[in-house]
C-alpha atoms as a PDB file:
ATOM      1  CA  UNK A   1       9.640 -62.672 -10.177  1.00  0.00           C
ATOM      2  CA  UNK A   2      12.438 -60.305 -11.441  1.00  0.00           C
ATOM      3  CA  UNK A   3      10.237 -59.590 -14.434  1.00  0.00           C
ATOM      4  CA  UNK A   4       7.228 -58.517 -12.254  1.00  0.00           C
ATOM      5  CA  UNK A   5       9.958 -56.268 -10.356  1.00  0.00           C
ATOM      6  CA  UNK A   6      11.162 -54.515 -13.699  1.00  0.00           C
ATOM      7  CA  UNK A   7       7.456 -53.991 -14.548  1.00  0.00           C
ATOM      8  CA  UNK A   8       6.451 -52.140 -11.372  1.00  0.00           C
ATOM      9  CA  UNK A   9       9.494 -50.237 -10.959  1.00  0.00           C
ATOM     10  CA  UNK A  10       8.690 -49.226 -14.955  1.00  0.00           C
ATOM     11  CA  UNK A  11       4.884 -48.352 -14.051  1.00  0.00           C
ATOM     12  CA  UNK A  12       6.652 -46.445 -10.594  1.00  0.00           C
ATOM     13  CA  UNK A  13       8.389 -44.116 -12.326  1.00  0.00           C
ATOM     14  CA  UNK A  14       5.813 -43.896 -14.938  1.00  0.00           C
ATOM     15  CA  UNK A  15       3.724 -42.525 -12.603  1.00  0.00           C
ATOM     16  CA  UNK A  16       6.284 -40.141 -11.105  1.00  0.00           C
ATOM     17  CA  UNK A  17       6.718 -38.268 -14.542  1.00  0.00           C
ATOM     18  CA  UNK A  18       3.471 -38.063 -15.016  1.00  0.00           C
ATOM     19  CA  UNK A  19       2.967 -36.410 -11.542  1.00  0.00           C
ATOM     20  CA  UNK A  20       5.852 -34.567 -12.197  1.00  0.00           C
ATOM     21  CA  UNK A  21       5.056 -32.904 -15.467  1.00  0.00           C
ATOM     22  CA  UNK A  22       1.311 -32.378 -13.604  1.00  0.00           C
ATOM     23  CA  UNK A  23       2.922 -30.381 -10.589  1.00  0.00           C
ATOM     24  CA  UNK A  24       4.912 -28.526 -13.482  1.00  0.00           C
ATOM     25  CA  UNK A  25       1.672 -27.653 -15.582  1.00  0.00           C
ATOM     26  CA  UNK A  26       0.015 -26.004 -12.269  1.00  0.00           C
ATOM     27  CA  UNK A  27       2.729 -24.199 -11.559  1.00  0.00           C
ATOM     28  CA  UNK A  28       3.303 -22.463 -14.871  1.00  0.00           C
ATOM     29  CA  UNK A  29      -0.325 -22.125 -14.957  1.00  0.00           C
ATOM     30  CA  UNK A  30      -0.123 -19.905 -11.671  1.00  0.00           C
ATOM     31  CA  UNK A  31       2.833 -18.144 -12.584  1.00  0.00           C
ATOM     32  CA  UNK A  32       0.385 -17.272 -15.486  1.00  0.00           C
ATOM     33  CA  UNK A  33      -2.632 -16.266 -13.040  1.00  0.00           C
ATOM     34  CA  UNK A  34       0.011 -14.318 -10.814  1.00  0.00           C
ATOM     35  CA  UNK A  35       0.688 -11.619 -13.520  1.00  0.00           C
ATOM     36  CA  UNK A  36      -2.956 -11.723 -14.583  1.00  0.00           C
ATOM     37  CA  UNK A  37      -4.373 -10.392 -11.192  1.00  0.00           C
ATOM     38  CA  UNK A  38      -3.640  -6.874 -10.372  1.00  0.00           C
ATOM     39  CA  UNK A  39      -2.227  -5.676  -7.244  1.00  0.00           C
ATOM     40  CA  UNK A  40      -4.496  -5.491  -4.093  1.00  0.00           C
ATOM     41  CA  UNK A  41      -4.404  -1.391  -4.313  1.00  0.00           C
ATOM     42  CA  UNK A  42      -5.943   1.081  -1.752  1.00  0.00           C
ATOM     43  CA  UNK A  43      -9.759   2.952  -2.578  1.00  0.00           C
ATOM     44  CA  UNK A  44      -9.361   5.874  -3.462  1.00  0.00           C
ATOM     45  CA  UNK A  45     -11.626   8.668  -3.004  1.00  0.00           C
ATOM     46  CA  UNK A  46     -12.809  11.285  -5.545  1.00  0.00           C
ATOM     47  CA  UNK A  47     -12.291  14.327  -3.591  1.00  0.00           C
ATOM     48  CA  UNK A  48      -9.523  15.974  -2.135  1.00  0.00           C
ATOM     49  CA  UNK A  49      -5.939  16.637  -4.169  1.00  0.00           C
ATOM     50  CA  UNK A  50      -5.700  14.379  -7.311  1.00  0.00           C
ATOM     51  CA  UNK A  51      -2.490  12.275  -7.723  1.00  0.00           C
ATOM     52  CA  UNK A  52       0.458  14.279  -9.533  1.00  0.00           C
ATOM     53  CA  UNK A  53      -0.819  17.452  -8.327  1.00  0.00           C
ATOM     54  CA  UNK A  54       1.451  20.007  -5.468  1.00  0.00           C
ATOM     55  CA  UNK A  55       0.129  19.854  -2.246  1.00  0.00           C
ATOM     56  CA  UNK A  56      -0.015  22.953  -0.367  1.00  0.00           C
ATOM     57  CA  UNK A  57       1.996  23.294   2.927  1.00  0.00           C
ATOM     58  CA  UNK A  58       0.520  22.678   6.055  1.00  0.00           C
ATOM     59  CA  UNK A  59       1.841  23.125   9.334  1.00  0.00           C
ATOM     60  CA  UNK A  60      -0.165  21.825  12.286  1.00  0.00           C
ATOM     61  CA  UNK A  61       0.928  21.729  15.960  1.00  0.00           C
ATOM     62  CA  UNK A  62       2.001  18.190  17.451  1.00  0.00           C
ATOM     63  CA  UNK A  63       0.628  15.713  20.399  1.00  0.00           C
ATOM     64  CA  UNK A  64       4.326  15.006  20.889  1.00  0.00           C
ATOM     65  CA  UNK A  65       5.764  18.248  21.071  1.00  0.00           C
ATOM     66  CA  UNK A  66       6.714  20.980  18.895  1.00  0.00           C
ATOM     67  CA  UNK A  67       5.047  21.549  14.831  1.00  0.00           C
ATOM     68  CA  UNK A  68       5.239  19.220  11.939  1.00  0.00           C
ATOM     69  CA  UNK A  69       4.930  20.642   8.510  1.00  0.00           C
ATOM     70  CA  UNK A  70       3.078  18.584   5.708  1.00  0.00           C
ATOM     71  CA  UNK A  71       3.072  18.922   1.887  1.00  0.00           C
ATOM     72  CA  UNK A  72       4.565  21.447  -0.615  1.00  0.00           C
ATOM     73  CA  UNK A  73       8.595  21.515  -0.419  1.00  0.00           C
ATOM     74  CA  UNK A  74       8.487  20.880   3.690  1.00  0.00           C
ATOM     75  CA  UNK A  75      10.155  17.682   3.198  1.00  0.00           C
ATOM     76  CA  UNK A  76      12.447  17.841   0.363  1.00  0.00           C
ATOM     77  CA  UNK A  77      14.488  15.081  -0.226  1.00  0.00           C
ATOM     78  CA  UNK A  78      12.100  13.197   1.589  1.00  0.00           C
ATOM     79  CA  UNK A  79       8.531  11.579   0.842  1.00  0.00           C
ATOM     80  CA  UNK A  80       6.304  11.485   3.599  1.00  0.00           C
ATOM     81  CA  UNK A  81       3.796   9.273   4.623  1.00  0.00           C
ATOM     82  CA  UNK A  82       0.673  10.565   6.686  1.00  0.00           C
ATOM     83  CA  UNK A  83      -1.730   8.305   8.160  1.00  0.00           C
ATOM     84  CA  UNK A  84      -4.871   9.044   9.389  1.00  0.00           C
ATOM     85  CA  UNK A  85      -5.846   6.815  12.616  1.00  0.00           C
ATOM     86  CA  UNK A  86      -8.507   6.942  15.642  1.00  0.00           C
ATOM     87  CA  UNK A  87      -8.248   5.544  19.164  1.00  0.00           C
ATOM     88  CA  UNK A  88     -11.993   4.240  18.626  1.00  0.00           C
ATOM     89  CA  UNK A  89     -10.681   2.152  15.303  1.00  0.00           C
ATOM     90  CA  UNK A  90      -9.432  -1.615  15.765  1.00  0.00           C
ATOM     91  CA  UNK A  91      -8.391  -1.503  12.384  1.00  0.00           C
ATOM     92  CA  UNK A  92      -6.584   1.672  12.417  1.00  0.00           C
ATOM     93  CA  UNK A  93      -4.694   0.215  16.139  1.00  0.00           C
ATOM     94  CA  UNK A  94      -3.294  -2.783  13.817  1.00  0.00           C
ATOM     95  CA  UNK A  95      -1.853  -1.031  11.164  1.00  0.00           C
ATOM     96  CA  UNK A  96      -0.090   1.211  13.124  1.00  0.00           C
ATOM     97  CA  UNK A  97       3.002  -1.534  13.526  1.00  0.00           C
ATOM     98  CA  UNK A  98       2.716  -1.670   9.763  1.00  0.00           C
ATOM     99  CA  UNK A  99       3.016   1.577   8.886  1.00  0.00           C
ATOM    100  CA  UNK A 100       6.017   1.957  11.123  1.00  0.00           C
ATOM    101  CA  UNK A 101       7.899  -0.810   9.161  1.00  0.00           C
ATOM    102  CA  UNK A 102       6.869   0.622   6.407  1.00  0.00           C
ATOM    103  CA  UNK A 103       8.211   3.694   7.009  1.00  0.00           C
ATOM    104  CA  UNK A 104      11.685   2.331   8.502  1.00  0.00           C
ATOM    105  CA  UNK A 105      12.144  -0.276   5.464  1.00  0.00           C
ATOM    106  CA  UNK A 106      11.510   2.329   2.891  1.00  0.00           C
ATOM    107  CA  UNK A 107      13.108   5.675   4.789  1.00  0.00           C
ATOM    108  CA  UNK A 108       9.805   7.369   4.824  1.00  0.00           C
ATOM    109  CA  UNK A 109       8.702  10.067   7.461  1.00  0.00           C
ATOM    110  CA  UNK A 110       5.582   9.132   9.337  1.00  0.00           C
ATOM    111  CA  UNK A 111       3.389  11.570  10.292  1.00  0.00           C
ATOM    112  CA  UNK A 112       0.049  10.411  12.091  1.00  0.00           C
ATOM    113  CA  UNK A 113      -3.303  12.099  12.082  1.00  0.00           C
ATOM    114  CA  UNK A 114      -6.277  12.539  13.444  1.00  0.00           C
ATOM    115  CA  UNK A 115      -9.312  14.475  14.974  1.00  0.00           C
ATOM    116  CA  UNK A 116     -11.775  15.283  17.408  1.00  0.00           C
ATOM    117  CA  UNK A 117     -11.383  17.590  20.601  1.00  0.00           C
ATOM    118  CA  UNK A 118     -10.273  14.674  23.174  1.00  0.00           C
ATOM    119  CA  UNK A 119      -6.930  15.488  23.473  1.00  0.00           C
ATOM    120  CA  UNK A 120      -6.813  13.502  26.426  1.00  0.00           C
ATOM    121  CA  UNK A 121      -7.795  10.642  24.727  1.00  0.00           C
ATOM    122  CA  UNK A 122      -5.086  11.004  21.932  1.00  0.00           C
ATOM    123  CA  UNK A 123      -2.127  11.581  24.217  1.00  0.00           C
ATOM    124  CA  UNK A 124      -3.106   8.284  25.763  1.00  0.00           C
ATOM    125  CA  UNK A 125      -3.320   6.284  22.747  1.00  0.00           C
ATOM    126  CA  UNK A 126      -0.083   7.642  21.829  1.00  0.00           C
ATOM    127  CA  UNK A 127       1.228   6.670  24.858  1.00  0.00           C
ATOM    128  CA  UNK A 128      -0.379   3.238  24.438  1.00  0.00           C
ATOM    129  CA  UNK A 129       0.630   2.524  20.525  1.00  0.00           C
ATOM    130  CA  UNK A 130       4.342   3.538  21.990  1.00  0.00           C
ATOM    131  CA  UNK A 131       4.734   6.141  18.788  1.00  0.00           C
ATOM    132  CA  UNK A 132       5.809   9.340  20.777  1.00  0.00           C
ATOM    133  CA  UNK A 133       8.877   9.569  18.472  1.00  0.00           C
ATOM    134  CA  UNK A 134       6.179  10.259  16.002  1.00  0.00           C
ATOM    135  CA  UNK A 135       4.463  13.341  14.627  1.00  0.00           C
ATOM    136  CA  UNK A 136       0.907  13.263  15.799  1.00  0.00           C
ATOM    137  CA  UNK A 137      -1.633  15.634  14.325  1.00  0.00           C
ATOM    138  CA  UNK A 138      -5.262  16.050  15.381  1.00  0.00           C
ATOM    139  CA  UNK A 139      -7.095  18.533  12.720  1.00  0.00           C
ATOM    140  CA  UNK A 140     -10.715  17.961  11.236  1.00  0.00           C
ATOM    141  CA  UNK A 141     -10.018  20.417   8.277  1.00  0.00           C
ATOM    142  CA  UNK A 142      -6.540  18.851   7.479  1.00  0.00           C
ATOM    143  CA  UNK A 143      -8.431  15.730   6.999  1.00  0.00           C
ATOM    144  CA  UNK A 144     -11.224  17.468   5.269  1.00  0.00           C
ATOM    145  CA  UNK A 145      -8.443  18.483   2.493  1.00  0.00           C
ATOM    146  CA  UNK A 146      -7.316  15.609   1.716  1.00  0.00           C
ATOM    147  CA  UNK A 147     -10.878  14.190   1.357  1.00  0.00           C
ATOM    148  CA  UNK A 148     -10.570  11.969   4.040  1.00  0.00           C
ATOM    149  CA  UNK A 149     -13.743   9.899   5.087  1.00  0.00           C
ATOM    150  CA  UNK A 150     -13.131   6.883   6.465  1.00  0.00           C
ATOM    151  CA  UNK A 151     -10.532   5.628   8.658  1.00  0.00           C
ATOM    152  CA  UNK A 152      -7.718   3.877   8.080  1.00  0.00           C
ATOM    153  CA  UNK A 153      -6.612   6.188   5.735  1.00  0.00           C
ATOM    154  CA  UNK A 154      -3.085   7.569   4.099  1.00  0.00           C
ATOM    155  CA  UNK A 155      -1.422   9.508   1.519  1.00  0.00           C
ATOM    156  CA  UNK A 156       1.982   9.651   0.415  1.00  0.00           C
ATOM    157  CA  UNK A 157       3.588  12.658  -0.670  1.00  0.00           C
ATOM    158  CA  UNK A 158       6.966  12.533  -2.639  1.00  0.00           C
ATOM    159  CA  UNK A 159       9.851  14.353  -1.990  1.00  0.00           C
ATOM    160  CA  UNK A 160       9.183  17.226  -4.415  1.00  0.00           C
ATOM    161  CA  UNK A 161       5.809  17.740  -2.974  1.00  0.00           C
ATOM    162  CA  UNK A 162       3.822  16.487  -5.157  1.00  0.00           C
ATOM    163  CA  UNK A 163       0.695  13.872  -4.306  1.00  0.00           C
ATOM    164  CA  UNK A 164       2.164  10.203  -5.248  1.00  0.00           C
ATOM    165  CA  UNK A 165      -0.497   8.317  -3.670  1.00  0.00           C
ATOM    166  CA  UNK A 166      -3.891   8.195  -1.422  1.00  0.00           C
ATOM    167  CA  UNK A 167      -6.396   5.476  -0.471  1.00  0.00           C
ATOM    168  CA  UNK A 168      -8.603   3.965   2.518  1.00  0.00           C
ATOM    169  CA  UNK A 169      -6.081   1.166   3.347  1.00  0.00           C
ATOM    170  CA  UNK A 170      -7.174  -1.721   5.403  1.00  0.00           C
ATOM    171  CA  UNK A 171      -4.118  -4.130   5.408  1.00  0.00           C
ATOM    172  CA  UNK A 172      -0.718  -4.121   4.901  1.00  0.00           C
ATOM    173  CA  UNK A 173      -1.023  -4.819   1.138  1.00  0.00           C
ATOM    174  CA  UNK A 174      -2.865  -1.630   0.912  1.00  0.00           C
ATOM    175  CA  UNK A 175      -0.291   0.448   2.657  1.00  0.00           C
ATOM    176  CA  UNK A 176       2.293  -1.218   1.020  1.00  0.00           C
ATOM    177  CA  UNK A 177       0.693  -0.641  -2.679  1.00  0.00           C
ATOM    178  CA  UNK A 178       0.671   3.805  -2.257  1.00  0.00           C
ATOM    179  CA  UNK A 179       4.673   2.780  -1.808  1.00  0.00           C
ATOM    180  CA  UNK A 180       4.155   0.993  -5.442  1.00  0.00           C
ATOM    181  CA  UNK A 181       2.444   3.739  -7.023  1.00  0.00           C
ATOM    182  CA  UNK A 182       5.347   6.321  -5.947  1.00  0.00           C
ATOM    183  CA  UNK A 183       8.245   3.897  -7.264  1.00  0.00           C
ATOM    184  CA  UNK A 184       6.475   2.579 -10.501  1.00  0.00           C
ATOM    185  CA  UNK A 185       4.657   5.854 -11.264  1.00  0.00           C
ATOM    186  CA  UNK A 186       1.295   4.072 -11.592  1.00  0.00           C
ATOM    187  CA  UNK A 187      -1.097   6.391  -9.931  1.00  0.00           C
ATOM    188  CA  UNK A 188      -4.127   3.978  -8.902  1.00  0.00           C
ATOM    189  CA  UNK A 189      -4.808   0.486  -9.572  1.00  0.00           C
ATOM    190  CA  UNK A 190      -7.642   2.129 -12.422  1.00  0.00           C
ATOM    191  CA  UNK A 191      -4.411   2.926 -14.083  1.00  0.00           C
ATOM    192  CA  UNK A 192      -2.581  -0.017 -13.761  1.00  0.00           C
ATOM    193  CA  UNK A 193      -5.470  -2.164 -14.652  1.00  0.00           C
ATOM    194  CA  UNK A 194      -5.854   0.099 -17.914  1.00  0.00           C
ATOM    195  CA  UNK A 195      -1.901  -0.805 -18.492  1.00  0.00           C
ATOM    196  CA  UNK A 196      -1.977  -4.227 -18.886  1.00  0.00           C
ATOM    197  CA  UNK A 197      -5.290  -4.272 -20.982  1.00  0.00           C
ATOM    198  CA  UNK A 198      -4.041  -2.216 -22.814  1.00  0.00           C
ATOM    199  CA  UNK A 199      -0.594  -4.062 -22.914  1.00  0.00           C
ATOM    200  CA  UNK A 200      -2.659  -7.213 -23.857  1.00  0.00           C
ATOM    201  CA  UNK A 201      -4.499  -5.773 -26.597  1.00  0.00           C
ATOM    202  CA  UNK A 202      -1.243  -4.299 -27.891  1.00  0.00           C
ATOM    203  CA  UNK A 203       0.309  -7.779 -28.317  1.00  0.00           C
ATOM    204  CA  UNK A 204      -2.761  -9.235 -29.429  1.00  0.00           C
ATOM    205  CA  UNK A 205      -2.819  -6.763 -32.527  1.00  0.00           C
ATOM    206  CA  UNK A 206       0.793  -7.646 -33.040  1.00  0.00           C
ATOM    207  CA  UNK A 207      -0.116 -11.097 -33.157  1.00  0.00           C
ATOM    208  CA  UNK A 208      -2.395 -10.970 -35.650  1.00  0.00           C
ATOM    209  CA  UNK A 209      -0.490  -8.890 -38.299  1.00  0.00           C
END
């Protein structure tokens, strides 16, 4: 009887290494898969002011009182990120939360914008989205410059003007990923992608010498 104890309590624990060393194997092997997929970045358009490049200045009156200036050396010292939102877009009412943490977290100013001639209809979803305290553009042509097509959409501009980052962004991941491009320098998630292929290759030739 004692015997037939030892033996299970052997095969027991057996069985818990085995699982052990299993659960240890599939998580190395998604650590691995983690740095193998690239970031979920924001589409980016073709048109409109190419990352790296000086914006121009552009000062446009606000919903919420007063004029906000945009782009060139406005906001030195201080990126800014504009986003592009409609009262008619589900999508665009969710983010809007998200782009205000955003903004707080990473000391960004917030600037949103928009178009159409129902002013009316603006002021209330101001009202409604409770972002008064916010810069709130409506201009057709200021979206028009920035290539600006489809809704949700934002750019980030750095502190020294320049263009850091731009994309239709439908989640948080996308907002949070023109943040990433400003900090790591890595434009879109073309170049980023091109990176670590390139990366790969590089240690793959090394490999082989």
């Amino acid at each position: 009887m004692a015997d037939a104890l030892l033996v299970s309590n052997l095969v027991l624990w057996c069985v818990v290494i085995v699982l052990a060393l299993l659960v240890f194997a599939l998580a190395r092997q998604v650590g691995v898969l983690h740095e193998r997929v690239a970031p979920a970045g924001a589409l980016q358009p073709t048109s409109g002011p190419k990352i790296g490049e000086l914006t121009q200045q552009t000062t446009l009156p606000s919903l919420t009182g007063g004029e906000v200036s945009i782009g060139g050396t406005a906001a030195a010292g201080e990126a800014t990120l504009v986003l592009w939102v409609s009262p008619t877009c589900p999508v665009c009412k969710a983010l809007v939360p998200t782009a205000r943490a955003l903004a707080r977290d990473e000391r960004l100013r917030l600037v949103f914008a928009s178009d159409g001639d129902k002013l009316d209809q603006h002021r209330a979803y101001v009202r409604d989205l409770k972002i008064d305290k916010y810069p709130y553009v409506v201009s057709q042509a200021f979206g028009m410059s920035y290539g600006v097509s489809k809704l949700p959409f934002a750019i980030l501009i750095g502190p020294d003007g320049t263009l850091k980052s731009k994309g239709l962004v439908n989640t948080r991941e996308h907002l949070e990923s023109l943040v990433e491009s400003m900090e790591t320098g890595i434009g879109t998630l073309q170049d980023y992608v091109r990176l670590v292929e390139d990366d790969a290759a590089k240690q793959v030739k090394e490999q082989t010498l």
